[in-house]
PDB file of N, CA and C in Angstrom:
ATOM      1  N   UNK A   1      37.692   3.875 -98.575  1.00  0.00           N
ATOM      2  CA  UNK A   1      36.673   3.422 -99.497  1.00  0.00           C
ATOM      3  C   UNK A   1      35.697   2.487 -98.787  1.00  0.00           C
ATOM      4  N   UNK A   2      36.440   1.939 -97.954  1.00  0.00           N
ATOM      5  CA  UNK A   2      35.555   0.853 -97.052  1.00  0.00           C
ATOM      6  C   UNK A   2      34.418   1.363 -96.074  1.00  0.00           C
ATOM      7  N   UNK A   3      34.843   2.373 -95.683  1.00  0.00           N
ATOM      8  CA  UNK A   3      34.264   2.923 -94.713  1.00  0.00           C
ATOM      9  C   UNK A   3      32.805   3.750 -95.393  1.00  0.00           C
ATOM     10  N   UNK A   4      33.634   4.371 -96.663  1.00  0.00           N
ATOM     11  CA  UNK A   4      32.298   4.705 -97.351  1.00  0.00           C
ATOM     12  C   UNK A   4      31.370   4.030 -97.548  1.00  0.00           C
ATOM     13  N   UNK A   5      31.414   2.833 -98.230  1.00  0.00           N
ATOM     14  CA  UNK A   5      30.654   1.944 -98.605  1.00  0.00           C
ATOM     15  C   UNK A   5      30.002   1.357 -96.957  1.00  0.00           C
ATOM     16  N   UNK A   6      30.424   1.095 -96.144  1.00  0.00           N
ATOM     17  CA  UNK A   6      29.764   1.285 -94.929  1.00  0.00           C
ATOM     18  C   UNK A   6      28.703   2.318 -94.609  1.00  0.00           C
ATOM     19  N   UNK A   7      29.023   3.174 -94.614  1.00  0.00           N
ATOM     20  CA  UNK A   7      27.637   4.390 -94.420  1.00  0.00           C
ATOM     21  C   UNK A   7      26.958   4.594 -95.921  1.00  0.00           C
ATOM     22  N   UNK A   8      27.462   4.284 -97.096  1.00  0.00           N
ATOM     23  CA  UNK A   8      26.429   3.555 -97.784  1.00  0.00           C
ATOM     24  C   UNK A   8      24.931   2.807 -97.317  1.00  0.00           C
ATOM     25  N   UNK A   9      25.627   1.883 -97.033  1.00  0.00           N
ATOM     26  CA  UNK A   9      25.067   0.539 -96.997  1.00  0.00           C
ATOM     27  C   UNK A   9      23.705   1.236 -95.433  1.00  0.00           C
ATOM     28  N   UNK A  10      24.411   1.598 -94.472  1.00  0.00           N
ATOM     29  CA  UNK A  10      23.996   1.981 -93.533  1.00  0.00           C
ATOM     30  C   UNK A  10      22.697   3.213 -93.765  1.00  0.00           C
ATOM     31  N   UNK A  11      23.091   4.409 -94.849  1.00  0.00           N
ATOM     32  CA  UNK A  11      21.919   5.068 -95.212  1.00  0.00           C
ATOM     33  C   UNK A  11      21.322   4.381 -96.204  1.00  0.00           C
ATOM     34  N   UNK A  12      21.395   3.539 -96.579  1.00  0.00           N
ATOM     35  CA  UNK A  12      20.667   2.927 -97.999  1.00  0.00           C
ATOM     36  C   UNK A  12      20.837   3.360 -99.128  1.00  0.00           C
ATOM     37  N   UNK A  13      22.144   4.370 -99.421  1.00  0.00           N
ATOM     38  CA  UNK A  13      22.131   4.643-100.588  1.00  0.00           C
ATOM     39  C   UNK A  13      23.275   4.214-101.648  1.00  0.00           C
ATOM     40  N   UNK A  14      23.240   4.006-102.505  1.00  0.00           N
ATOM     41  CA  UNK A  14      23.772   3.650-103.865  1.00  0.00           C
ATOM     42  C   UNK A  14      24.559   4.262-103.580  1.00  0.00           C
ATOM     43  N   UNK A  15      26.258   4.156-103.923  1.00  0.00           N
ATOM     44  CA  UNK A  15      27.340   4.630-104.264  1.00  0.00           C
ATOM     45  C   UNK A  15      27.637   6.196-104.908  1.00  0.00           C
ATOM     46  N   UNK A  16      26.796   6.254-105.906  1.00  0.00           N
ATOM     47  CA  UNK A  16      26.532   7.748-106.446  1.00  0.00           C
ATOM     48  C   UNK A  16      25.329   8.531-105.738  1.00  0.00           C
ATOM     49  N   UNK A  17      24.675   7.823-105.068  1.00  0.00           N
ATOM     50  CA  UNK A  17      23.584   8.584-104.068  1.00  0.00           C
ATOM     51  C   UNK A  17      24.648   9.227-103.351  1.00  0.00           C
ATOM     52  N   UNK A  18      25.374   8.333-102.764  1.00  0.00           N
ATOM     53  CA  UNK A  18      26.357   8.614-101.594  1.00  0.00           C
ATOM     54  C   UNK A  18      27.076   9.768-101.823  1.00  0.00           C
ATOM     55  N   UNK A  19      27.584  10.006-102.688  1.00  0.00           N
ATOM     56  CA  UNK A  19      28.644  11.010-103.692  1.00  0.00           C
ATOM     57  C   UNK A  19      27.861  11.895-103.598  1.00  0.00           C
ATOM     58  N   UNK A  20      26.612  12.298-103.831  1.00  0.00           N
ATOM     59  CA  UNK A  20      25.924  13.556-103.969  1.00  0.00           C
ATOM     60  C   UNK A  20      25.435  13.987-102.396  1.00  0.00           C
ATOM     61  N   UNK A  21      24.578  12.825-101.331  1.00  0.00           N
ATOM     62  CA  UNK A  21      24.521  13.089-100.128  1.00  0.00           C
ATOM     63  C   UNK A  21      26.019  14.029 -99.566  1.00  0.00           C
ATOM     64  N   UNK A  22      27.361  13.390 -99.711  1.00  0.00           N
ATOM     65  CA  UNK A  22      28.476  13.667 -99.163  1.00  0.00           C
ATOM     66  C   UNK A  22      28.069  15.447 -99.685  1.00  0.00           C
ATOM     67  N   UNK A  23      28.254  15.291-101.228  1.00  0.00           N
ATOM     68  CA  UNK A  23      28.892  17.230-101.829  1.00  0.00           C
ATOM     69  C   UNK A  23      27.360  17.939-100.319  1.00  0.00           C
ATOM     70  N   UNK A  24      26.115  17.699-100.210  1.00  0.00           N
ATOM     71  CA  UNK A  24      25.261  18.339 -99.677  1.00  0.00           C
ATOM     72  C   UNK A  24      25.863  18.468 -97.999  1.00  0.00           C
ATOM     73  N   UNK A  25      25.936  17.198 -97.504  1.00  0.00           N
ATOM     74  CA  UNK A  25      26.577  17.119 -95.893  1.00  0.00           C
ATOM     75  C   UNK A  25      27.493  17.774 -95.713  1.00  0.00           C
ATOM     76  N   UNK A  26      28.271  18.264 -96.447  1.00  0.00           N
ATOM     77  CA  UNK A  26      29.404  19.002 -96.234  1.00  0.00           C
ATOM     78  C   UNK A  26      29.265  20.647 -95.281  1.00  0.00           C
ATOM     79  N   UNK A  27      28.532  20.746 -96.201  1.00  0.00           N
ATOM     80  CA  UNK A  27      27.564  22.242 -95.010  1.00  0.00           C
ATOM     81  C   UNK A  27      26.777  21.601 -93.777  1.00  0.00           C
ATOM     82  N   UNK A  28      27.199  22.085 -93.282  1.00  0.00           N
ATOM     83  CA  UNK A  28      26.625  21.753 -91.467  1.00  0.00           C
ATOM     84  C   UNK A  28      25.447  21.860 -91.437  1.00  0.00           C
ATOM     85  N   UNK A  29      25.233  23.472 -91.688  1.00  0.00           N
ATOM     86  CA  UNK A  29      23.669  23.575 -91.440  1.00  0.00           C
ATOM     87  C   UNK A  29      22.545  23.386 -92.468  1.00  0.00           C
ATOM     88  N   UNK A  30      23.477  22.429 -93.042  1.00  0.00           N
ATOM     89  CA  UNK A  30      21.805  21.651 -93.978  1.00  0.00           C
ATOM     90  C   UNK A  30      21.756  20.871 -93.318  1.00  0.00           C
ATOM     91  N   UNK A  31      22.672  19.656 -92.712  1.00  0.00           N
ATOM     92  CA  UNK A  31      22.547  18.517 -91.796  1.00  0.00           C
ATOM     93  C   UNK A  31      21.509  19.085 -90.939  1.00  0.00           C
ATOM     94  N   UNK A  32      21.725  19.816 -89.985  1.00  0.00           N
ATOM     95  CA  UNK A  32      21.062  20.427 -88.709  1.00  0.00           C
ATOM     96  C   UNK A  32      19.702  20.903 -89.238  1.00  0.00           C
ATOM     97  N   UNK A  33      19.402  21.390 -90.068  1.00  0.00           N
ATOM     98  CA  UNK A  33      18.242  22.321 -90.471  1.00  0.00           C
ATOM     99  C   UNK A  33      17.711  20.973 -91.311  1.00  0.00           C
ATOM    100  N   UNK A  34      17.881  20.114 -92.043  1.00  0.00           N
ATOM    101  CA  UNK A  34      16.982  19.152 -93.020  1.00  0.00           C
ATOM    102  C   UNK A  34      17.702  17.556 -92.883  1.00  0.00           C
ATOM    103  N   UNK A  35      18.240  17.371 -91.642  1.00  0.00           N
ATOM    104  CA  UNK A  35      18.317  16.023 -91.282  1.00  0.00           C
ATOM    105  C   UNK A  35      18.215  14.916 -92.367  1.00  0.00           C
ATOM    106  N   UNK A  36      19.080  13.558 -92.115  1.00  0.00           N
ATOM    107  CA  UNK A  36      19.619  12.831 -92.718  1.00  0.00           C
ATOM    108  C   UNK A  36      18.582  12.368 -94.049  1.00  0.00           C
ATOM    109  N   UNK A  37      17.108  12.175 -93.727  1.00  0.00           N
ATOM    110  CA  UNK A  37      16.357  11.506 -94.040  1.00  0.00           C
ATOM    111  C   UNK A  37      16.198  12.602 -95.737  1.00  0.00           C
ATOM    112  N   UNK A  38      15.970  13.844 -95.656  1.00  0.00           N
ATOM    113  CA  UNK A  38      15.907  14.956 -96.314  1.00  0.00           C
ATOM    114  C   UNK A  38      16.831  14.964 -97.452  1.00  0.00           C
ATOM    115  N   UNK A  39      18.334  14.882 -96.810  1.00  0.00           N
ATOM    116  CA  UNK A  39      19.177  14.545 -97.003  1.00  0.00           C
ATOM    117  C   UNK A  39      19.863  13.906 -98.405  1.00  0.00           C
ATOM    118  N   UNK A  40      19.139  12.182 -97.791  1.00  0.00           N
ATOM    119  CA  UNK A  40      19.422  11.219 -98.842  1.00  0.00           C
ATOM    120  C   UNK A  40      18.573  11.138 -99.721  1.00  0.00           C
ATOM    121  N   UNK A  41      16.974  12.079 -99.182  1.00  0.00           N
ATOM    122  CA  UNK A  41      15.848  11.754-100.740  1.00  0.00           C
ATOM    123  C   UNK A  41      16.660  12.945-101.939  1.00  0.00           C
ATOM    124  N   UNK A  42      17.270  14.286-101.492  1.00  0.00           N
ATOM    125  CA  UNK A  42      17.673  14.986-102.456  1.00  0.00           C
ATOM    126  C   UNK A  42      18.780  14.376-103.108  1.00  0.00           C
ATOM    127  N   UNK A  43      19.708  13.418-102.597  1.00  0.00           N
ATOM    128  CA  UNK A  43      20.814  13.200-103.231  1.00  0.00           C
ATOM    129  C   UNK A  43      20.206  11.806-104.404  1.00  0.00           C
ATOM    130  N   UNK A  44      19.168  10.792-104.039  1.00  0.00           N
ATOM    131  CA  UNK A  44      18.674  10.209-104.857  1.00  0.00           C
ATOM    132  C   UNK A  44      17.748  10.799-105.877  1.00  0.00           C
ATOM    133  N   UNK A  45      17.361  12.167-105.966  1.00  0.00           N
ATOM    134  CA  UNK A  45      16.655  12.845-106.591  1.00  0.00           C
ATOM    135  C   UNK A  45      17.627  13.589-107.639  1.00  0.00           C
ATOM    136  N   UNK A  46      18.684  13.850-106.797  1.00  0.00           N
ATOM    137  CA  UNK A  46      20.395  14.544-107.691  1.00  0.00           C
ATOM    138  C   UNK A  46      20.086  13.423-109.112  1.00  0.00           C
ATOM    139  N   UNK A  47      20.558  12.021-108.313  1.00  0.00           N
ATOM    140  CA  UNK A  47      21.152  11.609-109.444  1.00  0.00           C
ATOM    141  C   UNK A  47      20.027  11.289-110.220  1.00  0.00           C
ATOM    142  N   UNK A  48      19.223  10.836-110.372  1.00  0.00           N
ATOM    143  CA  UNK A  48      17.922  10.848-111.467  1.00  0.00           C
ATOM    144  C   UNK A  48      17.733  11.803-112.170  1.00  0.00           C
ATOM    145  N   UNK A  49      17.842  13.098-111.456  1.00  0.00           N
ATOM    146  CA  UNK A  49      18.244  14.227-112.266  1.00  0.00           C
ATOM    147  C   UNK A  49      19.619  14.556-113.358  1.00  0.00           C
ATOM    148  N   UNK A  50      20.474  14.438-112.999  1.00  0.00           N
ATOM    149  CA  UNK A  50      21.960  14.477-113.358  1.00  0.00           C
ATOM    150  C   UNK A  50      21.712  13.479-114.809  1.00  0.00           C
ATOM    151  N   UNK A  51      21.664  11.965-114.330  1.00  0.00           N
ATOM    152  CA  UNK A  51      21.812  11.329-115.111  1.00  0.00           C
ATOM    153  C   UNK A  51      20.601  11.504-116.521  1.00  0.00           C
ATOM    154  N   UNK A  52      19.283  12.093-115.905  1.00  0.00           N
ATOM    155  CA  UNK A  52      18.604  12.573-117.461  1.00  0.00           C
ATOM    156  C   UNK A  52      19.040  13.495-118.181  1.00  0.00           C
ATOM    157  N   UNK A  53      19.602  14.252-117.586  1.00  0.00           N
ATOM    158  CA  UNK A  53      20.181  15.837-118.211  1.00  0.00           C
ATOM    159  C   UNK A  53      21.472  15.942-118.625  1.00  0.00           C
ATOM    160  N   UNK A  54      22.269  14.923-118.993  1.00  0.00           N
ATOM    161  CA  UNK A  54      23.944  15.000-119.156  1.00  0.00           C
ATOM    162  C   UNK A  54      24.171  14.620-120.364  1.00  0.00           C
ATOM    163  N   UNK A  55      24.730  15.339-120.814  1.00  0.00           N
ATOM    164  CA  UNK A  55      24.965  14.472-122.200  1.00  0.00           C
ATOM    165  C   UNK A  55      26.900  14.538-122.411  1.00  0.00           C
ATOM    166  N   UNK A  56      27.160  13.765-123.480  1.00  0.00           N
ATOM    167  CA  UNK A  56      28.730  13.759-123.820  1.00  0.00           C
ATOM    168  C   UNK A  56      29.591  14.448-123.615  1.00  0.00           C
ATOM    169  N   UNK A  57      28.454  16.191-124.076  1.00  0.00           N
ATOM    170  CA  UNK A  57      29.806  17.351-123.842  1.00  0.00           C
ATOM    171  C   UNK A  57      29.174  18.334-122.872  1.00  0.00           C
ATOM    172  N   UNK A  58      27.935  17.842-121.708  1.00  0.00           N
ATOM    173  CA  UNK A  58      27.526  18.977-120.624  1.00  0.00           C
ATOM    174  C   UNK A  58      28.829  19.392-120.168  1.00  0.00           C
ATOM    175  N   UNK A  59      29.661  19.088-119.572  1.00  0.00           N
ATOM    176  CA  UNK A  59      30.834  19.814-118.861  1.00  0.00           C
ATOM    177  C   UNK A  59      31.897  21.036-119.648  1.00  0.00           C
ATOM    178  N   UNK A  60      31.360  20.923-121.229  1.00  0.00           N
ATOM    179  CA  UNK A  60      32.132  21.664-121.690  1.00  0.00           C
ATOM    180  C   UNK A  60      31.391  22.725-121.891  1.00  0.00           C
ATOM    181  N   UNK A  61      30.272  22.306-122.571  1.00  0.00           N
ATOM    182  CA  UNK A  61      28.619  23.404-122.686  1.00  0.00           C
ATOM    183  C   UNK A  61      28.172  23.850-121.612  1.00  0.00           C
ATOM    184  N   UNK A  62      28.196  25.512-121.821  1.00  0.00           N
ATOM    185  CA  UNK A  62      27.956  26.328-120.661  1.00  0.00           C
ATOM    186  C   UNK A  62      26.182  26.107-120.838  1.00  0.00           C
ATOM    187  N   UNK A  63      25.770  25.824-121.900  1.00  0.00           N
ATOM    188  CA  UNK A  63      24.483  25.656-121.720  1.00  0.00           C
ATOM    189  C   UNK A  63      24.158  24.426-121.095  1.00  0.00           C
ATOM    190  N   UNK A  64      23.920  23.332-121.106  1.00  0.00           N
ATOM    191  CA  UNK A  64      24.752  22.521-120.608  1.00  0.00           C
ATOM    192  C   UNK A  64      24.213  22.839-119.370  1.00  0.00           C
ATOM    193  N   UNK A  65      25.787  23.013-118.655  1.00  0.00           N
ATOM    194  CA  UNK A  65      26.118  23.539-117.483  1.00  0.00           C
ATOM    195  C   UNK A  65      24.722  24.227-116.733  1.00  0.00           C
ATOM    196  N   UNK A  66      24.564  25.023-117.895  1.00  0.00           N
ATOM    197  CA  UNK A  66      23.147  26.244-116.880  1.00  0.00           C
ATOM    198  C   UNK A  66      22.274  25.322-116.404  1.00  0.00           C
ATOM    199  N   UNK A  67      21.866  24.647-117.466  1.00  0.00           N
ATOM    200  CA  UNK A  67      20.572  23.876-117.443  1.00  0.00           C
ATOM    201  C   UNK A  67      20.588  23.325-115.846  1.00  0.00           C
ATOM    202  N   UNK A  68      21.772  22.112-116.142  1.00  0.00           N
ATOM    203  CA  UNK A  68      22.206  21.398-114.393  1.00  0.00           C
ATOM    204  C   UNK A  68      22.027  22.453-113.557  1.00  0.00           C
ATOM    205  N   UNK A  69      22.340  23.212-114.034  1.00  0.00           N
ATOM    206  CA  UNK A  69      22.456  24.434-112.248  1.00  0.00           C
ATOM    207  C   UNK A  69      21.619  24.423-111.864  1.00  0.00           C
ATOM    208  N   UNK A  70      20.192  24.604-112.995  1.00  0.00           N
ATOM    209  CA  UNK A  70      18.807  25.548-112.690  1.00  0.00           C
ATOM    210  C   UNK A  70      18.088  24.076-111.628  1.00  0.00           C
ATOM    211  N   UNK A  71      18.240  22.722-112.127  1.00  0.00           N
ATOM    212  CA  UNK A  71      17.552  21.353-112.201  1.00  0.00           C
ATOM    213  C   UNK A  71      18.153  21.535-110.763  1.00  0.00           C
ATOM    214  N   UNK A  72      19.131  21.658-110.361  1.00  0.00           N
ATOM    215  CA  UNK A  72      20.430  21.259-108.941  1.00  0.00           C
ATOM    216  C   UNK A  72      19.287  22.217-108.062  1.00  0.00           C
ATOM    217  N   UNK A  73      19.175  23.596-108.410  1.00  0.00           N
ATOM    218  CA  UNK A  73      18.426  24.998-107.933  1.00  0.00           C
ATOM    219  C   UNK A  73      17.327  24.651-107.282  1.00  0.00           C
ATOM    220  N   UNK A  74      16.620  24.369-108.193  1.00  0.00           N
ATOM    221  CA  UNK A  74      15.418  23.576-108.174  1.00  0.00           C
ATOM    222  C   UNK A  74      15.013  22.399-106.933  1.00  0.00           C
ATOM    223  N   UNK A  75      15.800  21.662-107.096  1.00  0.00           N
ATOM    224  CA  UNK A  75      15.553  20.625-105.834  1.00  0.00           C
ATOM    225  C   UNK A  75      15.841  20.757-104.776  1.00  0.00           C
ATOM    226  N   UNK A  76      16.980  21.665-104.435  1.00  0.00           N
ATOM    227  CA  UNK A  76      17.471  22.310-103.459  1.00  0.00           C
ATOM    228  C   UNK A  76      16.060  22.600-102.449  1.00  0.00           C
ATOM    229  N   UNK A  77      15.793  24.269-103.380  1.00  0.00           N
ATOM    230  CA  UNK A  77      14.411  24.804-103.296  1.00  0.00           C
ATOM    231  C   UNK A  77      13.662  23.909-102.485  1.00  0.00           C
ATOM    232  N   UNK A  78      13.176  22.865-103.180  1.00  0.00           N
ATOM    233  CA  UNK A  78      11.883  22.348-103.173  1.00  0.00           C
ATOM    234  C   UNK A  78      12.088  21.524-101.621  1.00  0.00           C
ATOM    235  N   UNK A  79      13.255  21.317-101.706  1.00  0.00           N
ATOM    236  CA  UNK A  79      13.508  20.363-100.199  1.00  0.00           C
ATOM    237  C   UNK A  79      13.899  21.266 -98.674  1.00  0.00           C
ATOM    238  N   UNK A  80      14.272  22.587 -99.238  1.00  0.00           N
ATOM    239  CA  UNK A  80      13.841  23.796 -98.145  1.00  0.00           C
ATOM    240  C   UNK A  80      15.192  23.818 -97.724  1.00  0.00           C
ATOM    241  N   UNK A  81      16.865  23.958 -98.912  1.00  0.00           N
ATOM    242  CA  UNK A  81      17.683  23.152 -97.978  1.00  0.00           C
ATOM    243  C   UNK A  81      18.243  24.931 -98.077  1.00  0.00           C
ATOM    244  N   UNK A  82      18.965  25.002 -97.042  1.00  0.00           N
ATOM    245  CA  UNK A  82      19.221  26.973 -96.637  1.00  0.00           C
ATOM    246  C   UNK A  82      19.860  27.447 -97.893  1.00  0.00           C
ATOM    247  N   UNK A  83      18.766  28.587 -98.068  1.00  0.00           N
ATOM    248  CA  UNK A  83      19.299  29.706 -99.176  1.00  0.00           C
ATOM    249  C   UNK A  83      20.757  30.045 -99.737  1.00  0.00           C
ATOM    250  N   UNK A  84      21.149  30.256 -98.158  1.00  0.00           N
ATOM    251  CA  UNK A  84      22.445  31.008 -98.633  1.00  0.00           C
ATOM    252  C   UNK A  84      23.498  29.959 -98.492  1.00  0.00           C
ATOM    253  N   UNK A  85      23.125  28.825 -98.058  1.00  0.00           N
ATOM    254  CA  UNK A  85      24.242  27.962 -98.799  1.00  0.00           C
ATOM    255  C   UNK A  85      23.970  27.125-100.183  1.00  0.00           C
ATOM    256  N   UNK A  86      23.095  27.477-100.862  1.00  0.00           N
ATOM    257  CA  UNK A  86      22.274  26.452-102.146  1.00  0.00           C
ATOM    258  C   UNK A  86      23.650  26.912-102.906  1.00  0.00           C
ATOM    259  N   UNK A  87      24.316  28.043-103.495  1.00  0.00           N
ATOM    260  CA  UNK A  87      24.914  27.938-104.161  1.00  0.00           C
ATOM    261  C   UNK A  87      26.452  27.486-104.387  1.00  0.00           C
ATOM    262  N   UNK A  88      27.146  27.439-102.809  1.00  0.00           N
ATOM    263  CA  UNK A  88      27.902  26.105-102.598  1.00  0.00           C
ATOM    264  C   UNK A  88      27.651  25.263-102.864  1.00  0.00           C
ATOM    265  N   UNK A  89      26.618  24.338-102.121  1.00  0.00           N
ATOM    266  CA  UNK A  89      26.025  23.228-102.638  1.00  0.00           C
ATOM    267  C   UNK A  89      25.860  22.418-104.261  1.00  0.00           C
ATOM    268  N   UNK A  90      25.301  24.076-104.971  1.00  0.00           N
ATOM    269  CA  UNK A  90      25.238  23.593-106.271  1.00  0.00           C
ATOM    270  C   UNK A  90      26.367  23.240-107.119  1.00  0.00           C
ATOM    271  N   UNK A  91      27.512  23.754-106.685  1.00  0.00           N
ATOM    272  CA  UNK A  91      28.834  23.728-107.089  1.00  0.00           C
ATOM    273  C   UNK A  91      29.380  22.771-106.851  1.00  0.00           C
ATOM    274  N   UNK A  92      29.392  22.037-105.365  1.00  0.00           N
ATOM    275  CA  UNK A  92      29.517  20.975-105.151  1.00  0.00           C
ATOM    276  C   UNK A  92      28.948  19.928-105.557  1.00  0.00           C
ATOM    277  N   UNK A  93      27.623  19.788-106.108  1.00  0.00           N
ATOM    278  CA  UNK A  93      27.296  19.307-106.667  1.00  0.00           C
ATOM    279  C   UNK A  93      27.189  18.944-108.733  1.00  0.00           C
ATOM    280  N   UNK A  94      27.634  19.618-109.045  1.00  0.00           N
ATOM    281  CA  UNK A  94      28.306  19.998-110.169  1.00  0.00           C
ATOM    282  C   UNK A  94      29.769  19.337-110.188  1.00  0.00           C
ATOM    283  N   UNK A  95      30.651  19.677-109.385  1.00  0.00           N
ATOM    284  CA  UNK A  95      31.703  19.343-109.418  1.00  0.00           C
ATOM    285  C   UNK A  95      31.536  17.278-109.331  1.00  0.00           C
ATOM    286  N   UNK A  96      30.906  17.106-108.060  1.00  0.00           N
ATOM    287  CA  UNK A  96      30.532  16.013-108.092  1.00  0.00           C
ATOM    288  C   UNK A  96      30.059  14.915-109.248  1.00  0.00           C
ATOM    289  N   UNK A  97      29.107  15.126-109.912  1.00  0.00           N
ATOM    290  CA  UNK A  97      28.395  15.258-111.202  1.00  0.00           C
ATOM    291  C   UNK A  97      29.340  15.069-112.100  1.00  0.00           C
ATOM    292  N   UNK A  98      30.480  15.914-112.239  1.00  0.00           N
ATOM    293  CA  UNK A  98      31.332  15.635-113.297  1.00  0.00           C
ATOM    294  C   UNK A  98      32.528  14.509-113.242  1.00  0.00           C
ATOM    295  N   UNK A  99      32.611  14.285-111.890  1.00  0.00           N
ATOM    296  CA  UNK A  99      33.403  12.928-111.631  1.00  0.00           C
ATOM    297  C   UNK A  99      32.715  11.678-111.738  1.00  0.00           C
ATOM    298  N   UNK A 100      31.619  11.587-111.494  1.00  0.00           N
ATOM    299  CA  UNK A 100      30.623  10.485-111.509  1.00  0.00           C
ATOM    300  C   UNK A 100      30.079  10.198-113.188  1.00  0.00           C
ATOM    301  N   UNK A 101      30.157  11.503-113.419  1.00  0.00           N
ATOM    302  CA  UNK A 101      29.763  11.380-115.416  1.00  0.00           C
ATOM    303  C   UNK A 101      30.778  10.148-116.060  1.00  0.00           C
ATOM    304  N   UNK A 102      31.793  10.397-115.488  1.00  0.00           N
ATOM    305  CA  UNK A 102      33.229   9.115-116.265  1.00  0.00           C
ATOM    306  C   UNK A 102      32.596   7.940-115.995  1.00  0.00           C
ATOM    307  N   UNK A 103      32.382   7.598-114.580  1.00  0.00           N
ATOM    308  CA  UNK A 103      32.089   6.271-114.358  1.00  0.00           C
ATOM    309  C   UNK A 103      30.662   5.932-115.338  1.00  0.00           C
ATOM    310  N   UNK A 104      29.851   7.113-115.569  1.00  0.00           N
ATOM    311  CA  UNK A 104      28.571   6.497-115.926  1.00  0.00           C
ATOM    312  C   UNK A 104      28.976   6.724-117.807  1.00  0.00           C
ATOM    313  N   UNK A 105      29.868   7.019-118.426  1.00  0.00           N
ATOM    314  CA  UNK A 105      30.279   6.657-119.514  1.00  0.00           C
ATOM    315  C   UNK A 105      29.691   7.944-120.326  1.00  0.00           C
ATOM    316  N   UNK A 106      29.551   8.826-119.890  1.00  0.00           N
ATOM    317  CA  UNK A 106      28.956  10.179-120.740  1.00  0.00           C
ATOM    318  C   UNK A 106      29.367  10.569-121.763  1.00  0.00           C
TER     319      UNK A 106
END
C-alpha cells in the first residue's frame, strides 16, 4: 500500500486516479505506444467520468453498465490508446470502477 501511495505521490495522482492509471498500465503496449503523461490524463479523465455516470445500482443495470462502457470507449478513442487492447482495458476498467464505487459511497 505504501509503495502505491509512493508512485502516487510521484505521478501526481489521487489514489483513485492511481487505481484507474494501474487497470490501463497493465497492457504494455499502451505504456510504450502513449507514455506515462497520456496515461495519467486518461485515468484522471476515468474518474470524472465514472464518478458523473454511477449511480446506486450501475453495477447491477446492464444499462447502466453500457452507458460506462460507451463513456470508458470513448476516452480510450480520443487518447489514441491501441484498438485492440481498448476492450481489455475497458473491462479493467469497469471492474476497477466497481471497487472504487464502495469507497465513494454509491
Amino acid at each position: 500500500m505504501r509503495e502505491a501511495h509512493k508512485l502516487g505521490e510521484k505521478l501526481g495522482l489521487a489514489e483513485d486516479e492511481l487505481a484507474f492509471y494501474d487497470a490501463l498500465e497493465v497492457i504494455d503496449s499502451a505504456v510504450k505506444i502513449l507514455g506515462d503523461e497520456t496515461l495519467r490524463q486518461i485515468a484522471r479523465e476515468l474518474v470524472e467520468a465514472v464518478r458523473r455516470n454511477v449511480t446506486i445500482d450501475w453495477a447491477v443495470k446492464e444499462s447502466a453498465r453500457a452507458k460506462l462502457r460507451v463513456i470508458i470507449r470513448r476516452l480510450l478513442r480520443k487518447h489514441g490508446y491501441p484498438p485492440d487492447k481498448q476492450e481489455k482495458a475497458t473491462q479493467t476498467v469497469l471492474e476497477q470502477a466497481e471497487l472504487l464505487c464502495k469507497d465513494w459511497a454509491c
